[in-house]
C-alpha atoms as a PDB file:
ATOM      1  CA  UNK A   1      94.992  82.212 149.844  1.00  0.00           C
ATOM      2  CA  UNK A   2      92.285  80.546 148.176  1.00  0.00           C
ATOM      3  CA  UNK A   3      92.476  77.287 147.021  1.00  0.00           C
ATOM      4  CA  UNK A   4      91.071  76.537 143.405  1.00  0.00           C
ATOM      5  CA  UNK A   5      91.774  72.755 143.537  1.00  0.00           C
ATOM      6  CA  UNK A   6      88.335  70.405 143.655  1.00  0.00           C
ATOM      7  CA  UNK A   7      89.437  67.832 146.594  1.00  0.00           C
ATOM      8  CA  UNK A   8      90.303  64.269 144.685  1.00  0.00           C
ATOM      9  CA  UNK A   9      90.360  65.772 141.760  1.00  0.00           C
ATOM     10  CA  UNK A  10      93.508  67.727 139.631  1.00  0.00           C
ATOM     11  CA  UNK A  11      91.199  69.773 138.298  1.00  0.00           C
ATOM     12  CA  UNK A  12      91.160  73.772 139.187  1.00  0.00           C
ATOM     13  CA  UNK A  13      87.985  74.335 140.871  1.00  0.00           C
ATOM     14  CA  UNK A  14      85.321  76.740 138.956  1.00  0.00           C
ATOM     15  CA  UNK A  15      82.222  76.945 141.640  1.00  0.00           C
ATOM     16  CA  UNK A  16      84.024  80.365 142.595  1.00  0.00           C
ATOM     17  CA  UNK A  17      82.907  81.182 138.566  1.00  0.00           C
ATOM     18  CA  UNK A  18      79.330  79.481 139.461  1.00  0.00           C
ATOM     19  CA  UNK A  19      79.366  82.181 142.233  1.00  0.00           C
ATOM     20  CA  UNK A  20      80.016  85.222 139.525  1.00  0.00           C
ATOM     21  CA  UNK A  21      76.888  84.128 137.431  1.00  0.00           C
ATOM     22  CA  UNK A  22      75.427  84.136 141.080  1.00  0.00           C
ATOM     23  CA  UNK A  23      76.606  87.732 141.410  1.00  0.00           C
ATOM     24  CA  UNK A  24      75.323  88.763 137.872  1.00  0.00           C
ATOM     25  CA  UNK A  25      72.024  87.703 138.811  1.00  0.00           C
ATOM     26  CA  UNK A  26      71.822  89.703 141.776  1.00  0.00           C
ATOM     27  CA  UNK A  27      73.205  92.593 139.664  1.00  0.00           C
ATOM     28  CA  UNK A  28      71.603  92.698 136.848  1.00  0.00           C
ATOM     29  CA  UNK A  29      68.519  91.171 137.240  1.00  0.00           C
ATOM     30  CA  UNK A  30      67.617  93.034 140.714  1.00  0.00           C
ATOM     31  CA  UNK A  31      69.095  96.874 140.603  1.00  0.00           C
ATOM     32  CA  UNK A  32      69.250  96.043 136.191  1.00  0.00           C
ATOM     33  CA  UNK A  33      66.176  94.270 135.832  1.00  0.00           C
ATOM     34  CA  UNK A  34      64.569  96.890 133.342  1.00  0.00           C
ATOM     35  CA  UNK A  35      67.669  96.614 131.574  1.00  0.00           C
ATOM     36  CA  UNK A  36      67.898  92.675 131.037  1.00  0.00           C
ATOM     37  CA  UNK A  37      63.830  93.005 130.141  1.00  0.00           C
ATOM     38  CA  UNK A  38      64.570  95.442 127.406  1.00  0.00           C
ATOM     39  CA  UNK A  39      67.357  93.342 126.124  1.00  0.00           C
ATOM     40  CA  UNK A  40      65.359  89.832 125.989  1.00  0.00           C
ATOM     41  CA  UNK A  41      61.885  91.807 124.498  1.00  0.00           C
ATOM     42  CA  UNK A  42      63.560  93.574 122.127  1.00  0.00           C
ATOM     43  CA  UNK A  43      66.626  92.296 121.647  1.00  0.00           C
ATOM     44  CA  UNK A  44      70.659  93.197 121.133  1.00  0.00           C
ATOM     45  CA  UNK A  45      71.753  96.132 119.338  1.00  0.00           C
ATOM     46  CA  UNK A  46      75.155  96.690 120.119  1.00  0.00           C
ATOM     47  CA  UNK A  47      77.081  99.362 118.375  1.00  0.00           C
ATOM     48  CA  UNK A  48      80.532  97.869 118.722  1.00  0.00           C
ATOM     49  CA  UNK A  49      81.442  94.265 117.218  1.00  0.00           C
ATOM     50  CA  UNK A  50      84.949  93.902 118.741  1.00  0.00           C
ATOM     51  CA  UNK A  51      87.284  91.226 117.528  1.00  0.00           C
ATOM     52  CA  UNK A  52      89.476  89.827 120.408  1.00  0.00           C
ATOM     53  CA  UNK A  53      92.070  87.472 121.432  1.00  0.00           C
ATOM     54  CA  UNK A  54      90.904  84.504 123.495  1.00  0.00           C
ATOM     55  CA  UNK A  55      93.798  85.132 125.980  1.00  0.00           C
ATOM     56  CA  UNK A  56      92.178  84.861 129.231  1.00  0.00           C
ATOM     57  CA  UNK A  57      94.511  88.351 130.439  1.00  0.00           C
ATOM     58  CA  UNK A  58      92.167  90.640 128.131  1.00  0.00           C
ATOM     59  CA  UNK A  59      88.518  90.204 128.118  1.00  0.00           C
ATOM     60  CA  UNK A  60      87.003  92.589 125.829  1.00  0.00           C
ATOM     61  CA  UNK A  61      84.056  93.589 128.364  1.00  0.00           C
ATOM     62  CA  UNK A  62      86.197  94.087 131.642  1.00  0.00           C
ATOM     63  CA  UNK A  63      88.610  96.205 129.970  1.00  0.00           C
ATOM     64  CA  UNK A  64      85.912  97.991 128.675  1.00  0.00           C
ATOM     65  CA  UNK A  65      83.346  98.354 131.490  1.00  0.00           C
ATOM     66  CA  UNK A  66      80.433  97.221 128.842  1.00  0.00           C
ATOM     67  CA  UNK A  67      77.320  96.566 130.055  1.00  0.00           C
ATOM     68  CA  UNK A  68      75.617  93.678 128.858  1.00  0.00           C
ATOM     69  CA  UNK A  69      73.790  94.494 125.065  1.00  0.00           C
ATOM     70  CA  UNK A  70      76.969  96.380 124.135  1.00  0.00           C
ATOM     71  CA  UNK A  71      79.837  94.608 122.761  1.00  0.00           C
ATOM     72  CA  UNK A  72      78.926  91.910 119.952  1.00  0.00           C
ATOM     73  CA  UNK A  73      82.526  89.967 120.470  1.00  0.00           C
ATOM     74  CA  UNK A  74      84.082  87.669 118.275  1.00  0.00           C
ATOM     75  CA  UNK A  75      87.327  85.693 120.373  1.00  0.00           C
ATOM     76  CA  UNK A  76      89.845  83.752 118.478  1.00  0.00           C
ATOM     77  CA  UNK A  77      93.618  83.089 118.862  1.00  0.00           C
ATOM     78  CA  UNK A  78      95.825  86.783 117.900  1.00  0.00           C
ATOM     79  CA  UNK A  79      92.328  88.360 117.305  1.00  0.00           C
ATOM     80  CA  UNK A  80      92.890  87.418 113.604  1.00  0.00           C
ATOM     81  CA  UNK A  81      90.305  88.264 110.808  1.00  0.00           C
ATOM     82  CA  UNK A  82      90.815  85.534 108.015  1.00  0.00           C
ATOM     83  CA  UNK A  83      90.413  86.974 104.567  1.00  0.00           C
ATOM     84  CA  UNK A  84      86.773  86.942 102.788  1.00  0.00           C
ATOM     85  CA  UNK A  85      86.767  83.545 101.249  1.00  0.00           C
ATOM     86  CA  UNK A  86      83.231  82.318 101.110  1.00  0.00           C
ATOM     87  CA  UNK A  87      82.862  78.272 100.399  1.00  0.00           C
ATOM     88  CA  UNK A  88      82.443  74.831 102.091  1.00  0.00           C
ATOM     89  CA  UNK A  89      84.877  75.713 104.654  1.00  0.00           C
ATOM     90  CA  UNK A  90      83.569  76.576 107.976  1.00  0.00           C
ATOM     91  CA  UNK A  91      83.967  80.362 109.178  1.00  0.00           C
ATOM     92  CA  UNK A  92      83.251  80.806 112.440  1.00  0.00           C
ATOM     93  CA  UNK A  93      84.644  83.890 112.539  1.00  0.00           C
ATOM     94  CA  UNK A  94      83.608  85.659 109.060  1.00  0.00           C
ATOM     95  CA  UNK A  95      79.761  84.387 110.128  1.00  0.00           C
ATOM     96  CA  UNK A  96      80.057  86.727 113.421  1.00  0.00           C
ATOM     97  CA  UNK A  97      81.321  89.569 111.221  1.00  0.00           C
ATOM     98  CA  UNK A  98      78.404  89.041 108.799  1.00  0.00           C
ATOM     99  CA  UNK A  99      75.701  88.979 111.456  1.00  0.00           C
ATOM    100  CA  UNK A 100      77.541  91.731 112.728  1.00  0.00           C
ATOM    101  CA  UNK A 101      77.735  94.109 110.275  1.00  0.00           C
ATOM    102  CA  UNK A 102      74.761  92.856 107.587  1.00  0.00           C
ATOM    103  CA  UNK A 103      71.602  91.891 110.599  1.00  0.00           C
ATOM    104  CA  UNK A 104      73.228  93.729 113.732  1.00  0.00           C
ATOM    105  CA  UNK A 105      73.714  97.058 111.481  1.00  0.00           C
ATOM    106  CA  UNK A 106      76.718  98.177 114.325  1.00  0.00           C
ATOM    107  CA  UNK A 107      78.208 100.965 114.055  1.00  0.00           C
ATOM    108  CA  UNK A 108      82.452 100.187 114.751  1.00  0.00           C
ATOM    109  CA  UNK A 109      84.143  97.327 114.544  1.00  0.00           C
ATOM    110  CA  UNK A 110      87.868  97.304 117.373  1.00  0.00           C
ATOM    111  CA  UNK A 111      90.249  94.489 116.447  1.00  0.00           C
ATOM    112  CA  UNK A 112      91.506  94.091 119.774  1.00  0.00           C
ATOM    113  CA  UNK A 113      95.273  92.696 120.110  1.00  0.00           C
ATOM    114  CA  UNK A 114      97.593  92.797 123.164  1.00  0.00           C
ATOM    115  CA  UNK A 115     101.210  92.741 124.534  1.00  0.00           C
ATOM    116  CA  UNK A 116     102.560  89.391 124.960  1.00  0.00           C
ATOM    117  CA  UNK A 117     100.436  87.119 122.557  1.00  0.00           C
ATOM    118  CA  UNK A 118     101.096  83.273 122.400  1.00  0.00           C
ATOM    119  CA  UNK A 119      99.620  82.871 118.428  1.00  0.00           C
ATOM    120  CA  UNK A 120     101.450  85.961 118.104  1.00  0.00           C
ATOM    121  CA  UNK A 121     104.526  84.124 119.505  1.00  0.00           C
ATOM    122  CA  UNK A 122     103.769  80.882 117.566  1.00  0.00           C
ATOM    123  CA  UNK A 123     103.456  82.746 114.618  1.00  0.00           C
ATOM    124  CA  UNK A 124     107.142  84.092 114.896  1.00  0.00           C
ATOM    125  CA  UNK A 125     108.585  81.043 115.405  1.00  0.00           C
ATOM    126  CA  UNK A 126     106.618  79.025 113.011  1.00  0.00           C
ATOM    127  CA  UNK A 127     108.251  81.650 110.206  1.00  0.00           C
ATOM    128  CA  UNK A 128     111.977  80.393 111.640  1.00  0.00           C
ATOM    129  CA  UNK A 129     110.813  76.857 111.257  1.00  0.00           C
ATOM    130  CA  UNK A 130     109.660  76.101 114.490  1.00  0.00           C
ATOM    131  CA  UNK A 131     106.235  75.177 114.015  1.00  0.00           C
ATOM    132  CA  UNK A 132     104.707  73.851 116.800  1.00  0.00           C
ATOM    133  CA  UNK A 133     103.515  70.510 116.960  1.00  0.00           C
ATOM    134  CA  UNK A 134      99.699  71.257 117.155  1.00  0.00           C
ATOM    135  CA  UNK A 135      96.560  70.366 114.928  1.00  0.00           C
ATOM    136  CA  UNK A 136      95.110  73.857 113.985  1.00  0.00           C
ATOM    137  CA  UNK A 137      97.290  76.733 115.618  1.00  0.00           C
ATOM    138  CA  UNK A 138      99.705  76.971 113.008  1.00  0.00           C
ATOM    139  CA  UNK A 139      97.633  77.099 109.797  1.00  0.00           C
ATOM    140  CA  UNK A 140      95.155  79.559 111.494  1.00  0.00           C
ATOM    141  CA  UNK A 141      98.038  81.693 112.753  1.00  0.00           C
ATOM    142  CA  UNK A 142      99.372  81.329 108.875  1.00  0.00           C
ATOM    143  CA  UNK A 143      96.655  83.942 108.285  1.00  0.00           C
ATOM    144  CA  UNK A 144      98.957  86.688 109.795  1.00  0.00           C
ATOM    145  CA  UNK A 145     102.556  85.535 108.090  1.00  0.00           C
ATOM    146  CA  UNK A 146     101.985  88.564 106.262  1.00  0.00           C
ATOM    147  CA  UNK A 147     102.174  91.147 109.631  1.00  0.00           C
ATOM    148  CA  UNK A 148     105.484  89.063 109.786  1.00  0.00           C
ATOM    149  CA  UNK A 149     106.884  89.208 106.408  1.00  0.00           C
ATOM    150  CA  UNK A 150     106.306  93.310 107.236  1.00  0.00           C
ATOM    151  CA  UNK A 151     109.244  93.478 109.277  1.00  0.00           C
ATOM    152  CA  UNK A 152     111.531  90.546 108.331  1.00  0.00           C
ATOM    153  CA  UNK A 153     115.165  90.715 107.185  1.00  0.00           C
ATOM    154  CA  UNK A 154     115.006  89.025 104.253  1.00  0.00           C
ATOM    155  CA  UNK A 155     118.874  87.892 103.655  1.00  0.00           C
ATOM    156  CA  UNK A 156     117.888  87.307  99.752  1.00  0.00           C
ATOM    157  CA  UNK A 157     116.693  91.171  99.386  1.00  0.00           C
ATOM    158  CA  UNK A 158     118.182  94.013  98.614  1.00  0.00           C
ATOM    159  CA  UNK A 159     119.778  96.084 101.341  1.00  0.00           C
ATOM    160  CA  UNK A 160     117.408  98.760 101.355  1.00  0.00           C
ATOM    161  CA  UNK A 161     114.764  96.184 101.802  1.00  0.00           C
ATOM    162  CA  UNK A 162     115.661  94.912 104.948  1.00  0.00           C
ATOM    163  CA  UNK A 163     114.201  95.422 108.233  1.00  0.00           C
ATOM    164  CA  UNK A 164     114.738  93.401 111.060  1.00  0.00           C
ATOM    165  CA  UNK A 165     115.917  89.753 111.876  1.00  0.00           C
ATOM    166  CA  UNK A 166     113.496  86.711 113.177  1.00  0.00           C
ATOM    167  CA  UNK A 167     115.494  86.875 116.125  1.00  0.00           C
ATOM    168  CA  UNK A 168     115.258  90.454 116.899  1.00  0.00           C
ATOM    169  CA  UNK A 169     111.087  90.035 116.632  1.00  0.00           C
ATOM    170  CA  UNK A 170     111.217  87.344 118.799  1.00  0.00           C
ATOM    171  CA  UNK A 171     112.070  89.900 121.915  1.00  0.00           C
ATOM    172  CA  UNK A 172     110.530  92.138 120.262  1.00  0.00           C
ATOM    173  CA  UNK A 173     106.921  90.646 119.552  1.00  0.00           C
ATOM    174  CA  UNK A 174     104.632  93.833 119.784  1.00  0.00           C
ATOM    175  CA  UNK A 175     105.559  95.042 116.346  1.00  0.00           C
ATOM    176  CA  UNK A 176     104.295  92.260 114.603  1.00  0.00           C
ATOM    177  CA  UNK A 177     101.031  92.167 117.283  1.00  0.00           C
ATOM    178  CA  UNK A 178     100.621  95.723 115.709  1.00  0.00           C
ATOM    179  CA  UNK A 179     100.912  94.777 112.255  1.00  0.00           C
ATOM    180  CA  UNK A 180      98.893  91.767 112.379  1.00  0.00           C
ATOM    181  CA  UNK A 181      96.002  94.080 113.420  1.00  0.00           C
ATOM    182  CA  UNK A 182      96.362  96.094 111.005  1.00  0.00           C
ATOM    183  CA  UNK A 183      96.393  93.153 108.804  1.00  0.00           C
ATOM    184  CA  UNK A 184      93.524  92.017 110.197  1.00  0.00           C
ATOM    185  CA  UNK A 185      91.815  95.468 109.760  1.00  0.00           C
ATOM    186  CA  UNK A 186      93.043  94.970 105.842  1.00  0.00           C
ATOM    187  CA  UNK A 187      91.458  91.933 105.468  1.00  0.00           C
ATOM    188  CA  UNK A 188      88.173  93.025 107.092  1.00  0.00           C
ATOM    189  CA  UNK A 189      87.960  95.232 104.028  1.00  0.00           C
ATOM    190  CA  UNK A 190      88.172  92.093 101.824  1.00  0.00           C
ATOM    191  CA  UNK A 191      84.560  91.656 102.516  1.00  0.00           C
ATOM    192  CA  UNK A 192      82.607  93.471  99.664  1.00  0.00           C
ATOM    193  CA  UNK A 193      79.204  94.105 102.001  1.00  0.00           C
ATOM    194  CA  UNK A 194      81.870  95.774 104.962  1.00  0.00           C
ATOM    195  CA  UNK A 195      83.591  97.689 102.344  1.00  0.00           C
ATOM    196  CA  UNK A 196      80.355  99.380 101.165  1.00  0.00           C
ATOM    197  CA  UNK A 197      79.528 100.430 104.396  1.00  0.00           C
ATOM    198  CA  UNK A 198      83.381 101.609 105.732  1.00  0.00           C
ATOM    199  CA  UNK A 199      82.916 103.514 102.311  1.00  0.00           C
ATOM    200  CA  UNK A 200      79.343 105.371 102.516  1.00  0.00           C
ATOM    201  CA  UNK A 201      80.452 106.751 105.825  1.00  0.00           C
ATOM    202  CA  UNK A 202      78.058 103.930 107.802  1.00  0.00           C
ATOM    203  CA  UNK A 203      81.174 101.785 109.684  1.00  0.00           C
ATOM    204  CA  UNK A 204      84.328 102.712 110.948  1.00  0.00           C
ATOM    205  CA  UNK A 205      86.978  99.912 111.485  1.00  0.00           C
ATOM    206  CA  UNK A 206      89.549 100.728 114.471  1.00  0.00           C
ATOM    207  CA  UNK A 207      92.638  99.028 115.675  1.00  0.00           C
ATOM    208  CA  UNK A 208      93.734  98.869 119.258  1.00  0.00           C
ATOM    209  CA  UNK A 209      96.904  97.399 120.909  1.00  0.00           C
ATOM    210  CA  UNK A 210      96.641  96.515 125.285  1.00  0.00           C
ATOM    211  CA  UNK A 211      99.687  96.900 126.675  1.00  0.00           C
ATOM    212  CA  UNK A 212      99.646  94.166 129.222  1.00  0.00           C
ATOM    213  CA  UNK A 213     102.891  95.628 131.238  1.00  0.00           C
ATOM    214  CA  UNK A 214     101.319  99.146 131.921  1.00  0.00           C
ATOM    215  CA  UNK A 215      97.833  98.657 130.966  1.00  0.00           C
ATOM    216  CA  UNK A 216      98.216 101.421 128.632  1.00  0.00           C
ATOM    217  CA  UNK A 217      95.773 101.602 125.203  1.00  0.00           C
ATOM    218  CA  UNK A 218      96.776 102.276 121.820  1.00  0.00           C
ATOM    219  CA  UNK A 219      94.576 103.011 119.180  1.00  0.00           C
ATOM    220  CA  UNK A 220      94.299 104.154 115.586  1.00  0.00           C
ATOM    221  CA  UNK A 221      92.240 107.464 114.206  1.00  0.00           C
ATOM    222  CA  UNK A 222      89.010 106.328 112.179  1.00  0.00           C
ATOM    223  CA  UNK A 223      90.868 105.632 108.896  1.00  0.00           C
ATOM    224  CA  UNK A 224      94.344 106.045 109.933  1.00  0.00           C
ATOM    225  CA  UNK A 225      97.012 102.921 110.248  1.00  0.00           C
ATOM    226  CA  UNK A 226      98.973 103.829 112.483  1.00  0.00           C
ATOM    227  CA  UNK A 227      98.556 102.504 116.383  1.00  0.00           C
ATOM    228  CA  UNK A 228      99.467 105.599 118.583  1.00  0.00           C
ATOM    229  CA  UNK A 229      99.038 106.004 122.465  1.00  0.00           C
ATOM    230  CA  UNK A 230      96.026 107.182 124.272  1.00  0.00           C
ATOM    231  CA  UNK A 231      96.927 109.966 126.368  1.00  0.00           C
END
């Protein structure tokens, strides 16, 4: 078994990462070279932005198999899409979705979201009042109380209201992992220069849900909202 650990230090070693990029050279810029060429000359022009989680369990371009020059990615915690709200505020994330869609031109934007999510987690207990004691997780995972609020027994509602309890979601975390994508997905469509585009037939917005466990994809149709199993 390999061991990661530098020697005097705690630290995890990463030279066996130093030896990827090593790799990708020989790769790409020996048998690929033409390829990497045509990418620096005349630049990116992915089709796909994909909006991802920054768990280190799904990277957007292994699961994938894209080759460099084809995913535009955008990585945040619960692959969340914040709400068009343009100000003094910085937005890393709207500012990759703007180059994306409005100077990149692609053609589909994935909001990528997976089994067994830690914001996804955070988020459920933050909405039982367990917020955890952090600087920025739990007001950024605040985007996404709504995908919560979805399927939360209520005790003040009416019966025919109710859903589920906090506890219940809490084993059960993939149905608010789907429902905060499509909340994301809903709040992609909050930005007016995306909208025109989903709506002249020039964009399609898709939602997709890894199953970590089996390694099986879901996905939505091209317009739909419901997350359904590839086959």
């Amino acid at each position: 078994m390999t061991d990661h650990h530098q020697p005097g230090c705690g630290c995890r070693d990463i030279n066996h990462l130093v030896e990827g990029v090593k790799t990708f050279k020989s790769t790409n810029y020996g048998q690929e070279l033409d390829m990497m060429r045509k990418l620096v000359e005349e630049g990116q022009s992915p089709a796909t932005l994909i909006i991802s989680c920054s768990d280190s369990r799904v990277d957007p371009a292994l699961l994938t198999g894209a080759k460099p020059g084809e995913l535009f990615t955008v990585r945040n915690v619960a692959n969340l899409v914040p709400p068009y709200a343009p100000g003094a505020s910085l937005h890393g994330t709207g500012a990759a979705i703007e180059y994306a869609v409005r100077d990149l031109k692609v053609d589909h934007i994935v909001v990528l979201g997976h089994a067994h999510c830690g914001g996804i987690k955070a988020l459920i207990a933050g909405a039982a009042g367990n917020r955890m004691e952090r600087d920025f997780i739990n007001d950024w995972m605040d985007i996404a109380l709504d995908a919560t609020e979805l399927k939360v027994n209520d005790p003040t509602a009416e019966s025919g209201r109710r859903t589920v309890t906090l506890e219940w979601l809490q084993h059960n975390t993939f149905l608010v992992e789907r429902s905060a994508i499509m909340n994301s997905i809903r709040n992609l469509m909050s930005y007016p220069w995306l909208r025109d585009r989903v709506e002249t037939g020039t964009l399609q917005l898709h939602g997709w849900w890894f199953d970590l466990e089996t390694g099986d994809l879901w996905k939505t149709q091209p317009g739909g909202d419901q997350l359904m199993p590839v086959l």
